[in-house]
PDB file of N, CA and C in Angstrom:
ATOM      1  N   UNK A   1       4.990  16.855   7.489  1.00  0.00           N
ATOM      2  CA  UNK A   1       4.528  16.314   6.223  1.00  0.00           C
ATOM      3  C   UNK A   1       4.645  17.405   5.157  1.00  0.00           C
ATOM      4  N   UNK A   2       5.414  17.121   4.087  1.00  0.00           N
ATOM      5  CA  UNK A   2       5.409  18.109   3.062  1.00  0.00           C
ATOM      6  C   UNK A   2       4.457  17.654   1.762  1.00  0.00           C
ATOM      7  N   UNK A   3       4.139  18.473   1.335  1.00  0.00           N
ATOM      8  CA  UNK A   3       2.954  18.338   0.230  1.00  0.00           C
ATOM      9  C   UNK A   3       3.815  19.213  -0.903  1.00  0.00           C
ATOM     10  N   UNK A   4       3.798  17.695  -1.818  1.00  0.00           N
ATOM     11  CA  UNK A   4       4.172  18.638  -3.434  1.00  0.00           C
ATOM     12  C   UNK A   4       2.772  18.496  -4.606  1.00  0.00           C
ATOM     13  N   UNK A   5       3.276  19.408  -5.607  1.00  0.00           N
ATOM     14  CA  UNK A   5       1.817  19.593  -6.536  1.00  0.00           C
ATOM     15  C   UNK A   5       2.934  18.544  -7.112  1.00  0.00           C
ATOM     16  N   UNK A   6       2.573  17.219  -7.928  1.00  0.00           N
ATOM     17  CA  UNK A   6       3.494  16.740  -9.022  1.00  0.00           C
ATOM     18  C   UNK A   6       2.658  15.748  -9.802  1.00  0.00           C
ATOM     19  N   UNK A   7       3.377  15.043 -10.888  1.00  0.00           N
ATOM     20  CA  UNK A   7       2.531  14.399 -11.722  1.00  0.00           C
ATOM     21  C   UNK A   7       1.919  13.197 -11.504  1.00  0.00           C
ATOM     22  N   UNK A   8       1.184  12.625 -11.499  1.00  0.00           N
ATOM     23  CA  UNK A   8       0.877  10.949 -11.220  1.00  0.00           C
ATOM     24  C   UNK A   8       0.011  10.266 -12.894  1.00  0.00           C
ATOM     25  N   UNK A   9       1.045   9.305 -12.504  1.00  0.00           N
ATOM     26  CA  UNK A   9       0.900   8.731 -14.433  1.00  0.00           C
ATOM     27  C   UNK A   9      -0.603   8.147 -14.123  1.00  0.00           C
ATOM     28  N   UNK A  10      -1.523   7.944 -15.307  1.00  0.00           N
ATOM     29  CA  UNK A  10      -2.211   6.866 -15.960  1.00  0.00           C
ATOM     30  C   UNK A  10      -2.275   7.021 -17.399  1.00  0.00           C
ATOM     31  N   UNK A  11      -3.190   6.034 -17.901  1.00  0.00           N
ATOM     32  CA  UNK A  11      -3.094   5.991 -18.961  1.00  0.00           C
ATOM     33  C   UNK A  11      -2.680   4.114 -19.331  1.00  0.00           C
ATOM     34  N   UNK A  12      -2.495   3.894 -21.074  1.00  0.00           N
ATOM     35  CA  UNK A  12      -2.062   2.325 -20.739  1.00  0.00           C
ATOM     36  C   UNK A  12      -0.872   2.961 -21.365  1.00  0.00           C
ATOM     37  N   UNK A  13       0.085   1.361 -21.473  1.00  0.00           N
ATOM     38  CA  UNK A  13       1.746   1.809 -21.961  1.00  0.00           C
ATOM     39  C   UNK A  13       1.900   2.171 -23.349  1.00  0.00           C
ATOM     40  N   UNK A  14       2.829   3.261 -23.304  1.00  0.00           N
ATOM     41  CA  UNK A  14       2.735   3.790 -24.672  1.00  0.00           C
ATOM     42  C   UNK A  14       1.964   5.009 -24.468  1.00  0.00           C
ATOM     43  N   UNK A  15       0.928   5.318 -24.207  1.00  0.00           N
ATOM     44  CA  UNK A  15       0.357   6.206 -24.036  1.00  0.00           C
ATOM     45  C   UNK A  15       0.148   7.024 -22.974  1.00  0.00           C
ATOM     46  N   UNK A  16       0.487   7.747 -22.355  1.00  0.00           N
ATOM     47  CA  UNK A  16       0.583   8.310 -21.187  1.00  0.00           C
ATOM     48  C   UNK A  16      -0.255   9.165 -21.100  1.00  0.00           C
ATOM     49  N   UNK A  17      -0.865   9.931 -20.034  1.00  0.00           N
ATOM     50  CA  UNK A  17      -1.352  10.553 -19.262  1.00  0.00           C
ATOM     51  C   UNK A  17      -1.594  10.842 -18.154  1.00  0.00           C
ATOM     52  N   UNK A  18      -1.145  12.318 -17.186  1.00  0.00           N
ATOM     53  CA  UNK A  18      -1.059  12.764 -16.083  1.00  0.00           C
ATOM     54  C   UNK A  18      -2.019  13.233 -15.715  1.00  0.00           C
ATOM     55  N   UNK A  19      -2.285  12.771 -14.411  1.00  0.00           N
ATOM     56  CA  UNK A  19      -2.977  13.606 -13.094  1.00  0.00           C
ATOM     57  C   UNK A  19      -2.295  14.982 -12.606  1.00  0.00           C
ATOM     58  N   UNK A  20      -2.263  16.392 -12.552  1.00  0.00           N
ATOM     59  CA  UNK A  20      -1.291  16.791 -11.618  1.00  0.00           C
ATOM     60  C   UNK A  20      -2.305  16.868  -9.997  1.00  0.00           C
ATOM     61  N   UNK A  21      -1.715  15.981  -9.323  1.00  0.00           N
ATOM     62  CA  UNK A  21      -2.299  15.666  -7.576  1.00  0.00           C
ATOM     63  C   UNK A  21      -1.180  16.485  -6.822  1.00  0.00           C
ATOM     64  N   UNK A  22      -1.833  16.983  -5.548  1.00  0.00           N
ATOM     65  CA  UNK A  22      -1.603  17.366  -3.953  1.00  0.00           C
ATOM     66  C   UNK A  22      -0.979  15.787  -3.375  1.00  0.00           C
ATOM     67  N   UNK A  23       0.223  15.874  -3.203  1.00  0.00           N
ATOM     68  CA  UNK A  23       0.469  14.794  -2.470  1.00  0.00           C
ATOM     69  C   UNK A  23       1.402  14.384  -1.268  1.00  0.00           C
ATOM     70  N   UNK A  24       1.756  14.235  -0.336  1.00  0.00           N
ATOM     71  CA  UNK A  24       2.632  14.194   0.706  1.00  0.00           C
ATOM     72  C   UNK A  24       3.787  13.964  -0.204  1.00  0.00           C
ATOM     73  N   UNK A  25       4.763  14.620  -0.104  1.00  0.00           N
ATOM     74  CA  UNK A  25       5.795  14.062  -0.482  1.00  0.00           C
ATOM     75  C   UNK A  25       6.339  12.427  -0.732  1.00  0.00           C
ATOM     76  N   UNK A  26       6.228  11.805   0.456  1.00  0.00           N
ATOM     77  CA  UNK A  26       6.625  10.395   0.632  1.00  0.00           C
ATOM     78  C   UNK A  26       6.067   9.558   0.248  1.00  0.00           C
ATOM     79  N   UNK A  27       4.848   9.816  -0.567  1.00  0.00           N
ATOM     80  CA  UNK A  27       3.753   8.743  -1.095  1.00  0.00           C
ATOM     81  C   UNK A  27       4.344   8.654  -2.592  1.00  0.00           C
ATOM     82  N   UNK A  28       4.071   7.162  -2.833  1.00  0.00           N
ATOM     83  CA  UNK A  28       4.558   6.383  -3.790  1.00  0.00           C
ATOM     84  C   UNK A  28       3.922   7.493  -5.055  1.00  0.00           C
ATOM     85  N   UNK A  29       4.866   7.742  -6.497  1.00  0.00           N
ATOM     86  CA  UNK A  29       4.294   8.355  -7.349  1.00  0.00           C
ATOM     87  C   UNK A  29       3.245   8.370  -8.091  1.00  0.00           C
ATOM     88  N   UNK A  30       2.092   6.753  -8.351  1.00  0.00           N
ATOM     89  CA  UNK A  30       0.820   7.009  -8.714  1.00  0.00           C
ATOM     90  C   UNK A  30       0.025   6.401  -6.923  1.00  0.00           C
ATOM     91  N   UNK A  31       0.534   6.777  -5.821  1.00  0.00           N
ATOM     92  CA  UNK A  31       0.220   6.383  -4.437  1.00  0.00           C
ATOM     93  C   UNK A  31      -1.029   6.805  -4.490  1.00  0.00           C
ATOM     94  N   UNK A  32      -1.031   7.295  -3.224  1.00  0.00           N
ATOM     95  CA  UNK A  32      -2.252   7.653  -2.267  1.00  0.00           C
ATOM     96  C   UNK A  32      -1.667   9.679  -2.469  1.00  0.00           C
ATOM     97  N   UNK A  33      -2.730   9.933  -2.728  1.00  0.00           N
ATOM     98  CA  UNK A  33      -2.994  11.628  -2.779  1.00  0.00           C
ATOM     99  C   UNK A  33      -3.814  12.590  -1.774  1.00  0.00           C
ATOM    100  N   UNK A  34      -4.054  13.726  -1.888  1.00  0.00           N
ATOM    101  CA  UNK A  34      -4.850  14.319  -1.239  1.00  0.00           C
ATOM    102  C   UNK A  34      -5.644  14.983  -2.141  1.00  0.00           C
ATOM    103  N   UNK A  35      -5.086  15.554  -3.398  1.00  0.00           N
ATOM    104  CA  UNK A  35      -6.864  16.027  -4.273  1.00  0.00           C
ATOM    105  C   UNK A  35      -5.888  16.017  -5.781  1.00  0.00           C
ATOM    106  N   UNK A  36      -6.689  15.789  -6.431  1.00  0.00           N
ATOM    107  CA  UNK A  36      -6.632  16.215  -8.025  1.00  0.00           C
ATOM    108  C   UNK A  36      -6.833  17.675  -8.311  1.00  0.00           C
ATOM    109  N   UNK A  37      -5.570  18.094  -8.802  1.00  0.00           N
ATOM    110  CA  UNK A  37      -5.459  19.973  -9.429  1.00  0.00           C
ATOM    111  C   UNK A  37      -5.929  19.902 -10.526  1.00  0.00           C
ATOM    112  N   UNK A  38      -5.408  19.056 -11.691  1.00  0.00           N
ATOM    113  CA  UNK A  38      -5.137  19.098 -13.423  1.00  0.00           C
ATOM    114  C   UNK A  38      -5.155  17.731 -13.663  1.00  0.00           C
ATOM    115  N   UNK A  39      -5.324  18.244 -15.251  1.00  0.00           N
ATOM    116  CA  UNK A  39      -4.610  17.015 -15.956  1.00  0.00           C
ATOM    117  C   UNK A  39      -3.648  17.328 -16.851  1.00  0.00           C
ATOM    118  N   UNK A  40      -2.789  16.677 -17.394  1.00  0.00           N
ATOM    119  CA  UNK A  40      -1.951  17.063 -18.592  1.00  0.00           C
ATOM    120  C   UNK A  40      -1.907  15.743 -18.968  1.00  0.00           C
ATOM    121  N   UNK A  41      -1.530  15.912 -20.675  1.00  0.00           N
ATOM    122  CA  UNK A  41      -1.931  15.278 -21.932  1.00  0.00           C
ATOM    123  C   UNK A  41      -0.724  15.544 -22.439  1.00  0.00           C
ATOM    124  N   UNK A  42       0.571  15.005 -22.917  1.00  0.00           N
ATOM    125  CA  UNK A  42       1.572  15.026 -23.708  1.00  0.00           C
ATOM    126  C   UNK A  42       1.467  14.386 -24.744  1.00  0.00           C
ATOM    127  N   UNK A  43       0.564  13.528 -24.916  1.00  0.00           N
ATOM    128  CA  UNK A  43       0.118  13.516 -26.810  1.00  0.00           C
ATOM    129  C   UNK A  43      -0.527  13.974 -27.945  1.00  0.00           C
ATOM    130  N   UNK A  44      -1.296  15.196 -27.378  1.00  0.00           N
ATOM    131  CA  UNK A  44      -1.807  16.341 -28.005  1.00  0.00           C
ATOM    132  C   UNK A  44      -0.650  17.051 -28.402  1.00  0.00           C
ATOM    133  N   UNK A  45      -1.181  17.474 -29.362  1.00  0.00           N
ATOM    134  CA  UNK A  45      -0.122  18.764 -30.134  1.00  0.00           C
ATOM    135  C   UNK A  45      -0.766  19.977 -30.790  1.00  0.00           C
ATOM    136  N   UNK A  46      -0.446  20.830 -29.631  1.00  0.00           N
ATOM    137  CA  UNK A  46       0.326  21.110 -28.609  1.00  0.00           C
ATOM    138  C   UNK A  46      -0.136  20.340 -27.360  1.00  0.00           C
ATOM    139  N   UNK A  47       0.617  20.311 -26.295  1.00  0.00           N
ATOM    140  CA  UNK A  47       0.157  19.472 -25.216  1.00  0.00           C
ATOM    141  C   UNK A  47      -1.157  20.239 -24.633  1.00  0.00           C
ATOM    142  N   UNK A  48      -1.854  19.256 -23.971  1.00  0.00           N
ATOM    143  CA  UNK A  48      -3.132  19.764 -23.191  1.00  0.00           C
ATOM    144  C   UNK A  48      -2.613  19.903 -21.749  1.00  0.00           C
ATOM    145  N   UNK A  49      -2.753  20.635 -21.118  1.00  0.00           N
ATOM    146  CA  UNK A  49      -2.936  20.966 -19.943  1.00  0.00           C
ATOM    147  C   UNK A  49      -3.895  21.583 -19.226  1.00  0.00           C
ATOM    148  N   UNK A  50      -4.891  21.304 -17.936  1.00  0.00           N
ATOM    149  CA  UNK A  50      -6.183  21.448 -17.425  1.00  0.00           C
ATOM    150  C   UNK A  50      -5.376  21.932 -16.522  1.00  0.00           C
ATOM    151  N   UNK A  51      -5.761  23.048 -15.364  1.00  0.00           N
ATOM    152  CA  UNK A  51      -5.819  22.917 -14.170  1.00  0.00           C
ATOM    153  C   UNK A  51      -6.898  24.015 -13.500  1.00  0.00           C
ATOM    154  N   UNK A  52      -7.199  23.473 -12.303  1.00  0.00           N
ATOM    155  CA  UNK A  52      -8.511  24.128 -12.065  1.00  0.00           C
ATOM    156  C   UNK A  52      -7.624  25.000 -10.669  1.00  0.00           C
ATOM    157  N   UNK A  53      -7.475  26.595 -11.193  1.00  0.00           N
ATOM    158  CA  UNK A  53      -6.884  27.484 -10.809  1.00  0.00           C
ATOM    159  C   UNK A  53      -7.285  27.769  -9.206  1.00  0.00           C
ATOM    160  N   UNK A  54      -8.426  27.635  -9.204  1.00  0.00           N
ATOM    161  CA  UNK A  54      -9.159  27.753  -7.253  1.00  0.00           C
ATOM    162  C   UNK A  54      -7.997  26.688  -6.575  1.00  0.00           C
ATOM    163  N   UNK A  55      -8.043  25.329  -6.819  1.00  0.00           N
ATOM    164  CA  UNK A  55      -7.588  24.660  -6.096  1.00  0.00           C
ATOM    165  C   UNK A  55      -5.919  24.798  -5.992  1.00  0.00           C
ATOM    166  N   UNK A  56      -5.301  24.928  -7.596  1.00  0.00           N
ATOM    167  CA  UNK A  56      -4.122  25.575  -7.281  1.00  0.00           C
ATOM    168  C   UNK A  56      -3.283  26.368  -5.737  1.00  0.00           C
ATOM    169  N   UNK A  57      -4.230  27.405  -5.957  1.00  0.00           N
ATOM    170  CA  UNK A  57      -4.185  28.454  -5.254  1.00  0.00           C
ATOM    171  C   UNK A  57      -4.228  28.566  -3.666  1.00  0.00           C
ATOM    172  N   UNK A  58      -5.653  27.468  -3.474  1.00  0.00           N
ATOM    173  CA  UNK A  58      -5.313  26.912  -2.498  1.00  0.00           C
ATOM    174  C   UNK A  58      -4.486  25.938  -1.655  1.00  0.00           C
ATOM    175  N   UNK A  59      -3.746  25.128  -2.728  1.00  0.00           N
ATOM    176  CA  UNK A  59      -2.541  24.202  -2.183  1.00  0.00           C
ATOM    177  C   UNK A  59      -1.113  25.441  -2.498  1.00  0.00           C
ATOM    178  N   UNK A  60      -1.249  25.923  -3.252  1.00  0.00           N
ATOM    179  CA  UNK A  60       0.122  26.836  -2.900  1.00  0.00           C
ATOM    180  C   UNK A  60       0.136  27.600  -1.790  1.00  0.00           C
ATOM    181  N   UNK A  61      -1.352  28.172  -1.293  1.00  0.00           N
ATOM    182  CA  UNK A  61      -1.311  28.937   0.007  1.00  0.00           C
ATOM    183  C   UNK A  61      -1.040  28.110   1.387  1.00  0.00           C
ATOM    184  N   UNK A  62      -1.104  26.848   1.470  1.00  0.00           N
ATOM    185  CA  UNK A  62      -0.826  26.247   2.440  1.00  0.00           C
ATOM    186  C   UNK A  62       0.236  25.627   2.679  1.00  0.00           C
ATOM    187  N   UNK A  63       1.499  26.142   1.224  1.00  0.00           N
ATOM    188  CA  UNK A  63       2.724  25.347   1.427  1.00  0.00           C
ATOM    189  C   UNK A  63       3.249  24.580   0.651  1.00  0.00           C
ATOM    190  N   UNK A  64       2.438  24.248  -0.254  1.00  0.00           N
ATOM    191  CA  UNK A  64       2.760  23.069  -1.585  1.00  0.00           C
ATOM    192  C   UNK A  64       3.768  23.798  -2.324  1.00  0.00           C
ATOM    193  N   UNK A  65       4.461  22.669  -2.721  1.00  0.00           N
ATOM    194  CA  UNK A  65       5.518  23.025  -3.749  1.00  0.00           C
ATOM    195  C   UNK A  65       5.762  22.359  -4.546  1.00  0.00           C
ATOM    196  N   UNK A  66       5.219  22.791  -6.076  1.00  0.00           N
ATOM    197  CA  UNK A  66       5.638  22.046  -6.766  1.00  0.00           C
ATOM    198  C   UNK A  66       6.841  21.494  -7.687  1.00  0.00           C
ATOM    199  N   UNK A  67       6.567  20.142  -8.627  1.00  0.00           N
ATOM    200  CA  UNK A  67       7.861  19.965  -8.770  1.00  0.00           C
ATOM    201  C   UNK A  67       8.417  20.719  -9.951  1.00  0.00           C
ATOM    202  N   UNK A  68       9.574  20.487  -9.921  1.00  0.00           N
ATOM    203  CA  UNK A  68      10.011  21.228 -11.161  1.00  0.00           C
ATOM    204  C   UNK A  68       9.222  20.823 -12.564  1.00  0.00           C
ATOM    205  N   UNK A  69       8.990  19.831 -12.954  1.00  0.00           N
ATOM    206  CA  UNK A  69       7.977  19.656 -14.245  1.00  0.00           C
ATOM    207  C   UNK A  69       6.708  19.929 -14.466  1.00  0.00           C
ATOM    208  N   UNK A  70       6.262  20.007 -12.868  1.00  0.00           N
ATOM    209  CA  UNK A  70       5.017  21.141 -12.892  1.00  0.00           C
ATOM    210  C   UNK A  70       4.754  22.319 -13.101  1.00  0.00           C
ATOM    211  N   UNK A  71       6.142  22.754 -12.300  1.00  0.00           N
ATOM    212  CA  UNK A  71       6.773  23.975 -12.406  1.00  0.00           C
ATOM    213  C   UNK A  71       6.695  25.257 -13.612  1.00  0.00           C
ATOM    214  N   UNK A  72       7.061  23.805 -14.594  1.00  0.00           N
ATOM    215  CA  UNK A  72       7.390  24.348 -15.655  1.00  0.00           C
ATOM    216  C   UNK A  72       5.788  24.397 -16.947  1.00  0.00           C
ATOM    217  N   UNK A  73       5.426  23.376 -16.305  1.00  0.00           N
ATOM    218  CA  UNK A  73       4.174  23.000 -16.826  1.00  0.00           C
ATOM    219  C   UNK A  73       3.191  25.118 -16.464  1.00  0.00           C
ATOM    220  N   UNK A  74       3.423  25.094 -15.528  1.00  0.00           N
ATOM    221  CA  UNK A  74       2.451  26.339 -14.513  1.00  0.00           C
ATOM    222  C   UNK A  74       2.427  27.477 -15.135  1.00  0.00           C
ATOM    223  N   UNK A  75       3.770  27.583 -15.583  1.00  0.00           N
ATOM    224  CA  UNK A  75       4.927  29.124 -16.097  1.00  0.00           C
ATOM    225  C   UNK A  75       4.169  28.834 -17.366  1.00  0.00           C
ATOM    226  N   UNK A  76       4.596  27.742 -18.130  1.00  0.00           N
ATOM    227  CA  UNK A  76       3.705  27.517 -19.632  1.00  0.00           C
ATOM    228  C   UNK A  76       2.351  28.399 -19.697  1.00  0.00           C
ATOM    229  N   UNK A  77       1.446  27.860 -18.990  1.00  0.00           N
ATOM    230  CA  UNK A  77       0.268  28.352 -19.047  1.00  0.00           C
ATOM    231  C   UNK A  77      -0.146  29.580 -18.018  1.00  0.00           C
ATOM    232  N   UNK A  78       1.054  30.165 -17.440  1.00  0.00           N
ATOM    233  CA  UNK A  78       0.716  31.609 -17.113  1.00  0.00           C
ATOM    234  C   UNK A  78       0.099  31.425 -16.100  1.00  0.00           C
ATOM    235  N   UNK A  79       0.186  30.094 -14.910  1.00  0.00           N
ATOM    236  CA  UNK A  79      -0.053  30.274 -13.389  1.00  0.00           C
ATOM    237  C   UNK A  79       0.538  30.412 -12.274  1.00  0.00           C
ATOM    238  N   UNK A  80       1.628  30.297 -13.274  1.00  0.00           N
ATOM    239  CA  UNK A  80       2.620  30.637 -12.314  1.00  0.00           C
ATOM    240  C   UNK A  80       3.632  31.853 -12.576  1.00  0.00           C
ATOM    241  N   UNK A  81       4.486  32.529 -11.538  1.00  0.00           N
ATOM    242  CA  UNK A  81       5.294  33.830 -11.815  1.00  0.00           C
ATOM    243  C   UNK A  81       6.499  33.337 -12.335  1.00  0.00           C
ATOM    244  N   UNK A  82       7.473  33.694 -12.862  1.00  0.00           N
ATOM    245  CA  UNK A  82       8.882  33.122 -13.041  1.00  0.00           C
ATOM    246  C   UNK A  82       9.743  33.114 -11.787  1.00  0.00           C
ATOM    247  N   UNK A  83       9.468  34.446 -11.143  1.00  0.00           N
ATOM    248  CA  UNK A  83      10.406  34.236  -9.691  1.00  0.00           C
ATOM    249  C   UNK A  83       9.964  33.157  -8.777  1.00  0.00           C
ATOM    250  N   UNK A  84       9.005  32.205  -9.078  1.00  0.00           N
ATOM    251  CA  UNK A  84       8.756  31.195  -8.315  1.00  0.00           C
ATOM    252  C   UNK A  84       9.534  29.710  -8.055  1.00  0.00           C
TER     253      UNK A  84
END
């Protein structure tokens, strides 16, 4: 079972807003999860992004990988390294 950090939509249409969740890979994209990291907000300006750094830390130590738009989301806010 692989576990990625990636986004899971809510919000209504038109308006969006992300969860970033722990999730098996194979689970449907707003599926079934294993924990809530963050949130991110792409209609703020500048965008909002939450993430609660403990839990991070602990899904990267066990293997998680996130996706590239998280990725990039992480590097933004300086939780992540670039060589990652």
């Amino acid at each position: 079972m692989a576990i990625r950090i990636r986004l899971s939509r809510c919000g209504r249409k038109k308006r969006p807003f992300y969860r970033v969740v722990a999730a098996n890979s194979e689970a449907k994209r707003d599926g079934r999860f294993l924990e809530i990291i963050g949130t991110y907000n792409p209609l703020t300006d500048p965008a909002e992004v939450k993430i609660d750094k403990e839990k991070l830390e602990k899904w990267l130590g066990l293997g998680a990988k996130p996706t590239d738009t998280v990725r990039s989301l992480l590097r933004r806010e300086g939780l992540l390294k670039k060589s990652a």
